[in-house]
PDB file of N, CA and C in Angstrom:
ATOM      1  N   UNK A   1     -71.731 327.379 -25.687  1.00  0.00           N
ATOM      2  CA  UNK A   1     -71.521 328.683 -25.012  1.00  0.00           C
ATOM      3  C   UNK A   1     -72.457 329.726 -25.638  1.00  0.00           C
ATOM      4  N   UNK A   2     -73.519 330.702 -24.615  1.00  0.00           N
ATOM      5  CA  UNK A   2     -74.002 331.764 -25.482  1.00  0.00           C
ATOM      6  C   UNK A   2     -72.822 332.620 -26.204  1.00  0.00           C
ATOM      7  N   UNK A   3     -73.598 333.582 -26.838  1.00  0.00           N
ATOM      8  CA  UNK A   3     -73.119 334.601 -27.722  1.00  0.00           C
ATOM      9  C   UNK A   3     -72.599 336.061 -27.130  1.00  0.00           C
ATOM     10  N   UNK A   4     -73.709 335.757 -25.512  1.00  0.00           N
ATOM     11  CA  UNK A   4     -72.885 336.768 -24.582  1.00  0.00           C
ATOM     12  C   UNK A   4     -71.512 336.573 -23.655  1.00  0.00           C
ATOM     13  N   UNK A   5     -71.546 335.524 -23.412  1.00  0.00           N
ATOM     14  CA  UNK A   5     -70.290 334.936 -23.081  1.00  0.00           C
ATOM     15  C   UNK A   5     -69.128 334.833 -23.808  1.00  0.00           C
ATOM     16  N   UNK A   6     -69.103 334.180 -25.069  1.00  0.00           N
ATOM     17  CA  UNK A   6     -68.456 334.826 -26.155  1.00  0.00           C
ATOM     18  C   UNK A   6     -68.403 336.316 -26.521  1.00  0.00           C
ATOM     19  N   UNK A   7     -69.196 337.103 -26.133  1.00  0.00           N
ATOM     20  CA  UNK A   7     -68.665 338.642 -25.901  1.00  0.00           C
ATOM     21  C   UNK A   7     -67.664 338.670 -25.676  1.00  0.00           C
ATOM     22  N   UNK A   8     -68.272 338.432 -24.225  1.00  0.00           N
ATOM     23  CA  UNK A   8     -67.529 338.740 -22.828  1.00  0.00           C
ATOM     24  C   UNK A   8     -66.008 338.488 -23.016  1.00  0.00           C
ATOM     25  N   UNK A   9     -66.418 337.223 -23.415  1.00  0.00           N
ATOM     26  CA  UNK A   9     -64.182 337.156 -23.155  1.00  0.00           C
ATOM     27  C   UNK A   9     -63.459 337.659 -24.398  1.00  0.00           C
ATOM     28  N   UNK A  10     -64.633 337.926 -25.297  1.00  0.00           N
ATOM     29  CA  UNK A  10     -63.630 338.297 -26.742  1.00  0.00           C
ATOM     30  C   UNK A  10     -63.548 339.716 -26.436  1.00  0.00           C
ATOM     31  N   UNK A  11     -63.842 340.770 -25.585  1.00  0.00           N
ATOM     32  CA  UNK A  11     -63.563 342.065 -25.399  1.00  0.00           C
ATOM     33  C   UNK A  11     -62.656 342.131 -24.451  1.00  0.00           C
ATOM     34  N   UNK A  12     -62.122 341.171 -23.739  1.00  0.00           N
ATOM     35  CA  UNK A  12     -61.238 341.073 -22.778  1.00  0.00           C
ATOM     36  C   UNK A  12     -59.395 340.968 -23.880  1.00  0.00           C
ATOM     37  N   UNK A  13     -58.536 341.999 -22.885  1.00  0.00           N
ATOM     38  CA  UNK A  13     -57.178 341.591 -24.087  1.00  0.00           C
ATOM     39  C   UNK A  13     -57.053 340.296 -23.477  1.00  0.00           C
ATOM     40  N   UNK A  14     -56.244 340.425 -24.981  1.00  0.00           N
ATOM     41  CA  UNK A  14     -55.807 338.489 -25.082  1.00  0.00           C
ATOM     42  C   UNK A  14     -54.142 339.164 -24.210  1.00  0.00           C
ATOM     43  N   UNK A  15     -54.092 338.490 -22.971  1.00  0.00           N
ATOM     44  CA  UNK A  15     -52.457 339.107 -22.666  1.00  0.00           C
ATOM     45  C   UNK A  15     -52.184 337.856 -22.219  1.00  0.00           C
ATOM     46  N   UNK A  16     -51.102 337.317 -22.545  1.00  0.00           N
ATOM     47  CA  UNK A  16     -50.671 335.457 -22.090  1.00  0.00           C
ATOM     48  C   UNK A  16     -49.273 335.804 -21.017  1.00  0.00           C
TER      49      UNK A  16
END
């Protein structure tokens, strides 16, 4: 996985 993709979802809340 890039490093922008890994951004991407790590700025997203974690809501389960």
């Amino acid at each position: 996985m890039t490093s922008v993709a890994s951004a991407e979802h790590s700025r997203l809340p974690m809501q389960s």
